[in-house]
N, C-alpha and C. Protein backbone atom coordinates (compact mmCIF):
# COMPACT_ATOMS: atom_id res chain seq x y z
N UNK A 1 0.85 -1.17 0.00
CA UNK A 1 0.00 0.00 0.00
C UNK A 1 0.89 1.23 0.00
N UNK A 2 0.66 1.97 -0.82
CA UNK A 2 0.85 3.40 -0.63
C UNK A 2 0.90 4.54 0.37
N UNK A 3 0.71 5.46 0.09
CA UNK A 3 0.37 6.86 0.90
C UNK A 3 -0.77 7.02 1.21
N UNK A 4 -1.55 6.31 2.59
CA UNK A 4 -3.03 6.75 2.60
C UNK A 4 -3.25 7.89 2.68
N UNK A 5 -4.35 8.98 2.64
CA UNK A 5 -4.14 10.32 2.52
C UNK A 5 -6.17 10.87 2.76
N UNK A 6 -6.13 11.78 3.25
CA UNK A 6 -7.82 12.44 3.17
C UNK A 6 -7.62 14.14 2.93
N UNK A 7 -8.11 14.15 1.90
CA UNK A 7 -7.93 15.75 0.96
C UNK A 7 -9.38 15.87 1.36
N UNK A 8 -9.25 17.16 1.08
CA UNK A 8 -10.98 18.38 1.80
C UNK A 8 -10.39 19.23 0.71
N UNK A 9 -11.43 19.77 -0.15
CA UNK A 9 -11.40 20.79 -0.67
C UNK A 9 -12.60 21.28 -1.63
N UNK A 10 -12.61 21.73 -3.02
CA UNK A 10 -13.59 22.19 -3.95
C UNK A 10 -13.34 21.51 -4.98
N UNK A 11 -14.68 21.02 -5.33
CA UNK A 11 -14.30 20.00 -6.79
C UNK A 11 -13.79 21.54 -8.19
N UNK A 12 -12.84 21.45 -8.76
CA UNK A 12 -12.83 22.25 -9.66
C UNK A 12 -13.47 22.16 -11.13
N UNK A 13 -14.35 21.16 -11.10
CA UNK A 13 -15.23 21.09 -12.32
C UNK A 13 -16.15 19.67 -12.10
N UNK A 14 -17.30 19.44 -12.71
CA UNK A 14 -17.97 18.45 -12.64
C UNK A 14 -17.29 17.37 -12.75
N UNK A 15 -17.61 16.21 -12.44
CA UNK A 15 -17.17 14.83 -12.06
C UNK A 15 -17.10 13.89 -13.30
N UNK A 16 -16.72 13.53 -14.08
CA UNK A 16 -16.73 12.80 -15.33
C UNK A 16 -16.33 11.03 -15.25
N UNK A 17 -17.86 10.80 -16.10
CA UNK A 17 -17.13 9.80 -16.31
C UNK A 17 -17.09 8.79 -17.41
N UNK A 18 -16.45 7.54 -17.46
CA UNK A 18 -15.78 7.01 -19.12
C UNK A 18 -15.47 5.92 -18.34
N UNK A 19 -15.31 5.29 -19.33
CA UNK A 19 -14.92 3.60 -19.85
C UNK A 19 -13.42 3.18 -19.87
N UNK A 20 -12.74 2.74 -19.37
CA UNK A 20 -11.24 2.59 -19.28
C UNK A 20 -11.23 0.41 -19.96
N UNK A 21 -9.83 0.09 -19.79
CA UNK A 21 -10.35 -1.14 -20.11
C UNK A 21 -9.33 -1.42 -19.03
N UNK A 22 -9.58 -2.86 -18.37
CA UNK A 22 -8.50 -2.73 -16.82
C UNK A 22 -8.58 -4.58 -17.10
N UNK A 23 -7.63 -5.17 -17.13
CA UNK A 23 -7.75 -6.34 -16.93
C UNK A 23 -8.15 -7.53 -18.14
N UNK A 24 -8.05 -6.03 -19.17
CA UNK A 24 -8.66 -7.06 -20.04
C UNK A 24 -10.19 -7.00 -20.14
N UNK A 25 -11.18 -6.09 -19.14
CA UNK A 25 -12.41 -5.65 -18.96
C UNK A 25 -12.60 -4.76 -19.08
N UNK A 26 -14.17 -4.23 -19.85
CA UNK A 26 -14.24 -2.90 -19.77
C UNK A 26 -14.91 -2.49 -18.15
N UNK A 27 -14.29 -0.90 -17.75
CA UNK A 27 -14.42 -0.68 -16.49
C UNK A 27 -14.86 0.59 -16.09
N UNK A 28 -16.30 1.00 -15.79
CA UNK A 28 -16.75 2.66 -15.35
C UNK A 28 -15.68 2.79 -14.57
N UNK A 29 -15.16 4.23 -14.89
CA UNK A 29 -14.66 4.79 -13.67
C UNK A 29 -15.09 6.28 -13.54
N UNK A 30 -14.80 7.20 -12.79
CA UNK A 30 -15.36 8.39 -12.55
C UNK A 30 -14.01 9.58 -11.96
N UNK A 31 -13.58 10.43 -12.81
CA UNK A 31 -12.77 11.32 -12.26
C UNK A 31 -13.26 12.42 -11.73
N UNK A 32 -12.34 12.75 -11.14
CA UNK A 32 -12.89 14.74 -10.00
C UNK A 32 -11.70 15.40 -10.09
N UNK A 33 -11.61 16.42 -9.71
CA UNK A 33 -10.52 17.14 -9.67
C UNK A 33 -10.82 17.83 -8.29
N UNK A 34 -10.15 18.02 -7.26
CA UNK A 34 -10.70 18.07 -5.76
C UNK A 34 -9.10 19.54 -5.67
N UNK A 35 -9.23 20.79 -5.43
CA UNK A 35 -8.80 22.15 -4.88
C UNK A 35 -8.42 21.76 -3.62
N UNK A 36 -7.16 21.29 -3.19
CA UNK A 36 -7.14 21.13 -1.34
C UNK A 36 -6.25 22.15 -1.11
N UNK A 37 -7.45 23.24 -0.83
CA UNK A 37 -6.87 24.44 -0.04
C UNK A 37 -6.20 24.82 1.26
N UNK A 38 -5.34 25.17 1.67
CA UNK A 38 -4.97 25.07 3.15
C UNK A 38 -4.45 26.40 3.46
N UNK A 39 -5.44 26.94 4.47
CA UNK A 39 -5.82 28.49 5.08
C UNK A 39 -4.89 28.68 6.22
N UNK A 40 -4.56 29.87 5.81
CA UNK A 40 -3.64 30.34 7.51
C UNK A 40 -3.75 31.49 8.11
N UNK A 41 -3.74 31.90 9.13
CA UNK A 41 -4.42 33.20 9.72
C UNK A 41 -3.05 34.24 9.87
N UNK A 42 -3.97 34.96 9.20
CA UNK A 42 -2.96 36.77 9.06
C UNK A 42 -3.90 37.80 9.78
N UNK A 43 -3.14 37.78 10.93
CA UNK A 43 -3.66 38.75 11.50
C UNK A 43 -4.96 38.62 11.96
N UNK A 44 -5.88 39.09 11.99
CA UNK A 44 -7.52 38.46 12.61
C UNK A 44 -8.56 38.04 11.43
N UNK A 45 -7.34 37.56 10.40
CA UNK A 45 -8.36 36.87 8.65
C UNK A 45 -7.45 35.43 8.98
N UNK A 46 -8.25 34.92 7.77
CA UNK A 46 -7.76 33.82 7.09
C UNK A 46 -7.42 33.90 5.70
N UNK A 47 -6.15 33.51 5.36
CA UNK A 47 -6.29 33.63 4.05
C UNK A 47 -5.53 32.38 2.89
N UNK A 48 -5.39 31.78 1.92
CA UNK A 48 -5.32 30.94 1.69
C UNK A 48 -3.88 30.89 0.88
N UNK A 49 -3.16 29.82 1.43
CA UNK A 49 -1.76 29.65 1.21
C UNK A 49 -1.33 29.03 -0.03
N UNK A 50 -1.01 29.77 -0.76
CA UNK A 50 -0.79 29.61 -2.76
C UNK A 50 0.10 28.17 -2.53
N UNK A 51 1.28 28.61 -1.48
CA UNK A 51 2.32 27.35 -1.84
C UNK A 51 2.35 26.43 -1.48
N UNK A 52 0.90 26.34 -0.57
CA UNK A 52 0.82 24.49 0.26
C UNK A 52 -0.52 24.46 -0.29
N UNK A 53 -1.14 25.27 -1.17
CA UNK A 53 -3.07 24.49 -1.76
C UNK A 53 -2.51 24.02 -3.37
N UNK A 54 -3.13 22.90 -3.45
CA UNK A 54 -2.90 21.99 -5.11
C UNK A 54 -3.86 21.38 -5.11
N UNK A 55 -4.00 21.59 -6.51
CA UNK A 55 -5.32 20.41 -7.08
C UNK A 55 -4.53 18.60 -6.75
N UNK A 56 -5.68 18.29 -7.20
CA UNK A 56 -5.40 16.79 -6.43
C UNK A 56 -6.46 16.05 -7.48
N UNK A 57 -6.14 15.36 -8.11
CA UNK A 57 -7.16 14.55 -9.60
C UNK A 57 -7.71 13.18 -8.85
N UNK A 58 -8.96 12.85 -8.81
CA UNK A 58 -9.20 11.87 -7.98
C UNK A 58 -9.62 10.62 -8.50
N UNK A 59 -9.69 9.26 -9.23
CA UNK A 59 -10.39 8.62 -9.61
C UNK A 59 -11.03 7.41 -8.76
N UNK A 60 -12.24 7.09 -9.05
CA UNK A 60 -13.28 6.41 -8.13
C UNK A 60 -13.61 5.27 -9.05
N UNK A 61 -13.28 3.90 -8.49
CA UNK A 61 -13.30 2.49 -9.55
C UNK A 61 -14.29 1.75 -8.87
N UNK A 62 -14.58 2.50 -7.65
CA UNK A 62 -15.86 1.39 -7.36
C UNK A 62 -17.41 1.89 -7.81
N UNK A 63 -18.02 0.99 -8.74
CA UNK A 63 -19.08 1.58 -9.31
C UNK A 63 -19.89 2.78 -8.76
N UNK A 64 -20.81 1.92 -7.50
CA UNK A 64 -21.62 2.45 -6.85
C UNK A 64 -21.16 3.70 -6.54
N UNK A 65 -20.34 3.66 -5.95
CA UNK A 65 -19.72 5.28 -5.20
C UNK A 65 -19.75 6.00 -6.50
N UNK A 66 -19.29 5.60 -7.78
CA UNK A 66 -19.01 6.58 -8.64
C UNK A 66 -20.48 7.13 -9.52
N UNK A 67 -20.97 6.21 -9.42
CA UNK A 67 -22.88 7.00 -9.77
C UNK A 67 -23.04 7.62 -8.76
N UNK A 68 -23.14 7.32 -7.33
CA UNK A 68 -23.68 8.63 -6.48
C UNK A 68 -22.92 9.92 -6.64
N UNK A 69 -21.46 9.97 -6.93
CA UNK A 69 -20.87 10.79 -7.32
C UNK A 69 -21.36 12.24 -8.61
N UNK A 70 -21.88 11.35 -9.27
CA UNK A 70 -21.80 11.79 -11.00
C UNK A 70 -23.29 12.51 -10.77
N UNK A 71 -24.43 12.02 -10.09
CA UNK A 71 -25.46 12.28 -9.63
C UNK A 71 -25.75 13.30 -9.00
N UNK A 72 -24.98 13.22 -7.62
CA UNK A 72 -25.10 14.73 -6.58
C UNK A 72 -24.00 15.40 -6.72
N UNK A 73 -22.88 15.23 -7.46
CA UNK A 73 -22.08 16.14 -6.79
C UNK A 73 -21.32 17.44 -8.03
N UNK A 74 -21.23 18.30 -7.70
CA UNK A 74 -20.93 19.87 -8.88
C UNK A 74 -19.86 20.48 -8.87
N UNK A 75 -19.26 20.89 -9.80
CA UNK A 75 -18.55 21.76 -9.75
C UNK A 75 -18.78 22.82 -8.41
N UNK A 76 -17.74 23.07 -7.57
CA UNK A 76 -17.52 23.95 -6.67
C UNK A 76 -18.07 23.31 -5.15
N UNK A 77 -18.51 22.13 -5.17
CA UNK A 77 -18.92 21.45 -3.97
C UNK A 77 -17.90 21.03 -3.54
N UNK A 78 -18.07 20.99 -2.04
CA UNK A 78 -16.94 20.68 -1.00
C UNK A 78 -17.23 19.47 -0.64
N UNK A 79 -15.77 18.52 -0.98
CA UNK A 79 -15.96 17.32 -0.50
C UNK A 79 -14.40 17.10 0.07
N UNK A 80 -14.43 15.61 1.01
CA UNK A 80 -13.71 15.03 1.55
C UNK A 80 -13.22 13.48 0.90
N UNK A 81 -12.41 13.28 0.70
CA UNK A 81 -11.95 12.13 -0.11
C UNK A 81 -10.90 11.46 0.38
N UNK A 82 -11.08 10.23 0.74
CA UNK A 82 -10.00 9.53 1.23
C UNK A 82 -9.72 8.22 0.21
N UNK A 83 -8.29 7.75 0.20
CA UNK A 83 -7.78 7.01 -0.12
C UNK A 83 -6.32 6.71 -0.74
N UNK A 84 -5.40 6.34 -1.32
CA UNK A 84 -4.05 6.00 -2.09
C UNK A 84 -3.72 7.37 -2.69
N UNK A 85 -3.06 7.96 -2.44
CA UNK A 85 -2.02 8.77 -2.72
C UNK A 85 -0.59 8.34 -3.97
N UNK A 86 -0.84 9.08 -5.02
CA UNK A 86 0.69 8.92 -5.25
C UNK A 86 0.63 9.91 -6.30
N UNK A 87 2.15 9.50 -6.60
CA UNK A 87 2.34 10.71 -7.72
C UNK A 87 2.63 9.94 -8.86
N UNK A 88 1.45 10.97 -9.93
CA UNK A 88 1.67 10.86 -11.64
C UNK A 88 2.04 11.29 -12.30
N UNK A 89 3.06 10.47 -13.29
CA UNK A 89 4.17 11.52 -13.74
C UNK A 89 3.46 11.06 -15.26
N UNK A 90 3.65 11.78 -15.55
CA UNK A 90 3.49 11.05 -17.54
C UNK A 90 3.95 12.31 -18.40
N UNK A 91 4.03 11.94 -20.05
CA UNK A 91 4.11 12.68 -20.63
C UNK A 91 3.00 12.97 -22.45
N UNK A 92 2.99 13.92 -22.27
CA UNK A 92 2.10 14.81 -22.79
C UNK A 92 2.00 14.25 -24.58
N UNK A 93 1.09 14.42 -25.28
CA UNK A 93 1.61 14.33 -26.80
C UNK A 93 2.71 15.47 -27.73
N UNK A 94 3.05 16.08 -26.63
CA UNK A 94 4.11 16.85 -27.32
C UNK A 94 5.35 16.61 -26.73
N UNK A 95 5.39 15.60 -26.12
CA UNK A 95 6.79 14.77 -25.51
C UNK A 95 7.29 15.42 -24.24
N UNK A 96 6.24 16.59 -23.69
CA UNK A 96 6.24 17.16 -22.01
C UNK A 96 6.21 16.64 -20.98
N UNK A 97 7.24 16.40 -19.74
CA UNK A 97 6.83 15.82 -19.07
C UNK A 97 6.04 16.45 -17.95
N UNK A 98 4.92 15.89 -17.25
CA UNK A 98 4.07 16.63 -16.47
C UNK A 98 4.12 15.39 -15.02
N UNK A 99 4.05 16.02 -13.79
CA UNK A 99 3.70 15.29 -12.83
C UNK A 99 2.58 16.22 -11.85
N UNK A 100 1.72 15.37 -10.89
CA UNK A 100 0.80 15.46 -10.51
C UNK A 100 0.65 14.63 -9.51
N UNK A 101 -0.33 15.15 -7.97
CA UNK A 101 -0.98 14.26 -7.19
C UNK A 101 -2.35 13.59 -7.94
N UNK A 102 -2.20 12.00 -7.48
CA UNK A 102 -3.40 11.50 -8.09
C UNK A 102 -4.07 10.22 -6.95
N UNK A 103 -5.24 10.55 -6.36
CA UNK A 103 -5.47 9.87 -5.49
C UNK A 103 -6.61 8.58 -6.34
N UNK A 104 -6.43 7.18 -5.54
CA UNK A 104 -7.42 6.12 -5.58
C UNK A 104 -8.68 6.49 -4.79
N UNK A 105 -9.97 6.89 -4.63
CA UNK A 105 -11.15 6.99 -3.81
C UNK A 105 -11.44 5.18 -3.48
N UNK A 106 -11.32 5.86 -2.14
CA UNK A 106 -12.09 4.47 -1.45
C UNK A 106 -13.22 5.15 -0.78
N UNK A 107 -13.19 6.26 -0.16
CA UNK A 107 -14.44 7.18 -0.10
C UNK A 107 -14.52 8.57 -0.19
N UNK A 108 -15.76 8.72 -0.81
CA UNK A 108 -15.66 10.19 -1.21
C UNK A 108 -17.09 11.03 -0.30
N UNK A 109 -17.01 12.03 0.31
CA UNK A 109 -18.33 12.78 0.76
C UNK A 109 -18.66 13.98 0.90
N UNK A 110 -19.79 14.47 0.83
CA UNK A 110 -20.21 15.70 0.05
C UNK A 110 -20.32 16.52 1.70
N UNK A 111 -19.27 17.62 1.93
CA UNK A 111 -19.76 18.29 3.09
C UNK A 111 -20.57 19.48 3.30
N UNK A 112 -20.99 19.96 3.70
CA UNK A 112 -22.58 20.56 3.87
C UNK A 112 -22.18 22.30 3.57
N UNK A 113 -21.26 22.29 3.01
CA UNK A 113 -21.28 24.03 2.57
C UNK A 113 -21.76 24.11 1.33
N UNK A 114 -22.37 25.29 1.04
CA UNK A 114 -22.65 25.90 0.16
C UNK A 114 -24.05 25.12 -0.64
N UNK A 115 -24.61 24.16 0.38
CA UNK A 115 -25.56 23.58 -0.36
C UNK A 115 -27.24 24.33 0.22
N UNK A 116 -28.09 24.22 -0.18
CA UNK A 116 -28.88 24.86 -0.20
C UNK A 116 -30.26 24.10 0.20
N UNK A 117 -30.48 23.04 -0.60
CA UNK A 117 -31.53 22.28 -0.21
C UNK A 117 -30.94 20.77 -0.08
N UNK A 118 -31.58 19.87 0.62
CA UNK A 118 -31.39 18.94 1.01
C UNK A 118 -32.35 17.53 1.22
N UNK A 119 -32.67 16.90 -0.20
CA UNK A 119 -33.84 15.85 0.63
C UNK A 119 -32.94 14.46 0.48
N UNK A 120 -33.93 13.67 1.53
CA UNK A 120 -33.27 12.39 1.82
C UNK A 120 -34.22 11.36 1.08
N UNK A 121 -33.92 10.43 0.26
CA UNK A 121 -35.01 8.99 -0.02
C UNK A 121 -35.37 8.86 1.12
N UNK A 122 -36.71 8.10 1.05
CA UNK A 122 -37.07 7.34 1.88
C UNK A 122 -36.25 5.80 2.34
N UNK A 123 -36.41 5.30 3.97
CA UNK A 123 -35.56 4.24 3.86
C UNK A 123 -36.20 3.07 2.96
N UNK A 124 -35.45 2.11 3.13
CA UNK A 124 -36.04 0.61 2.84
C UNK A 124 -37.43 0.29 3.12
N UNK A 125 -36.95 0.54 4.72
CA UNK A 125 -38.17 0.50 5.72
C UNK A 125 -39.65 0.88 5.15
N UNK A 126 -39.44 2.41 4.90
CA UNK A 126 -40.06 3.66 4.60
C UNK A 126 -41.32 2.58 3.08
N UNK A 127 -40.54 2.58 2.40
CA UNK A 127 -40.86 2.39 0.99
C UNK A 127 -41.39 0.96 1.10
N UNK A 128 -41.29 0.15 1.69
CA UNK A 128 -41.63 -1.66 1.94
C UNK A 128 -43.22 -1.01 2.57
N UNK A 129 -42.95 -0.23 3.76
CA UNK A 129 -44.47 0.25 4.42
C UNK A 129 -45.51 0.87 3.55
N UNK A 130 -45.09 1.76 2.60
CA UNK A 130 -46.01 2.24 1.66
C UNK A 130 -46.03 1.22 0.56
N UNK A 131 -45.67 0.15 0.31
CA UNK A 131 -46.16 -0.66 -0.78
C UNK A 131 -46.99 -1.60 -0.26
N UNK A 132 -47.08 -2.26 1.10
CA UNK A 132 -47.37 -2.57 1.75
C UNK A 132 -46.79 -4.00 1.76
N UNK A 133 -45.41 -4.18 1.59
CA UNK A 133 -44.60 -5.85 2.17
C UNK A 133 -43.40 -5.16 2.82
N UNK A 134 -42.54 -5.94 3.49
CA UNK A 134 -41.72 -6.08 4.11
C UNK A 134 -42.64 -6.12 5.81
N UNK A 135 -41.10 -6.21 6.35
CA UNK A 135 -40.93 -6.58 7.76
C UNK A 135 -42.03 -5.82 8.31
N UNK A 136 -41.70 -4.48 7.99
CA UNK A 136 -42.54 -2.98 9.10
C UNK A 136 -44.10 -3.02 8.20
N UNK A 137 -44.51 -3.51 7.26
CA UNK A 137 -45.89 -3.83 7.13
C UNK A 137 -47.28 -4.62 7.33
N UNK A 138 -46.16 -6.16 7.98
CA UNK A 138 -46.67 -7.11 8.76
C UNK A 138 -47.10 -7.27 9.86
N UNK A 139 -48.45 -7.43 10.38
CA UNK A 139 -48.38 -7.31 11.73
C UNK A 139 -47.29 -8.48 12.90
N UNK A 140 -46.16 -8.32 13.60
CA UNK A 140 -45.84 -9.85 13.93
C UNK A 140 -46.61 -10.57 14.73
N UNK A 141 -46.94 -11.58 14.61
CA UNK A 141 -47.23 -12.78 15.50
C UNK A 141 -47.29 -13.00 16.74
N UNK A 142 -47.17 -13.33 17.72
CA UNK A 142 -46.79 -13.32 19.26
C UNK A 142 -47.48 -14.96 19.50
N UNK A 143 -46.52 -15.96 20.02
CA UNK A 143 -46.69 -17.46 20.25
C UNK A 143 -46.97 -16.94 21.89
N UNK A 144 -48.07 -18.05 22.02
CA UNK A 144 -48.28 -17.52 23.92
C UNK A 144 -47.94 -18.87 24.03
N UNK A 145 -46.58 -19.02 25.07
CA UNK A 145 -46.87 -20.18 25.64
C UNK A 145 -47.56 -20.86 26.88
């Protein structure tokens, strides 16, 4: 294992995602680009430190996470992302070499700034009761002995 690592910051553009082939399989994956800003206080402000904040490119290989991703989450939303750390070096089609932080998501979550409205699904529970099966629609039983 790598560099485990948990970046906080601003997605810098919507969440994309594409088809890679991994194994010999084709494979959703979902990229972000995550702003991890890091603030320091001047005087009675805060203000944000050019030479320790970097983008950070994130990709997410586990399906599920990466539809809820692609679904709720926007350009300029603040999230928290944990997982593998390392650095990507490659080079460019004009024979440039470029390097970069590039993290693995093992989890990604949406933190509550700048959002505005908020609804929740109903649970399992919720939705089994209004169709009328599952557990919470049955009356249970009671054996008297």
């Amino acid at each position: 294992m790598g560099i485990w690592a948990t970046v906080e910051g601003n997605l810098t553009k919507n969440p994309e995602g594409r088809q890679v082939i991994a194994g010999g399989e084709p494979r959703n994956i979902v990229e972000l680009r995550v702003f991890a800003d890091v603030n320091r206080r001047v005087g009675d402000r805060w203000e944000q430190d050019d030479d320790r904040s970097t983008a950070v490119d994130v990709t997410i290989w586990a399906e599920g996470l990466g539809k809820a991703v692609l679904q709720h989450f926007r350009k300029g939303a603040r999230v928290k992302v944990e997982g593998e750390l390392f650095l990507n070096e490659y080079t460019d089609a004009d024979g440039a070499h470029h390097a970069g932080l590039r993290l693995t998501a093992e989890s990604v979550a949406l933190l509550p700034y700048r959002i505005e409205t908020l609804v929740f699904a109903p649970s399992r529970r919720e939705r089994d009761a209004e169709a009328g099966t599952g557990e919470s629609a049955r009356p249970r039983e009671r054996s008297e002995a």
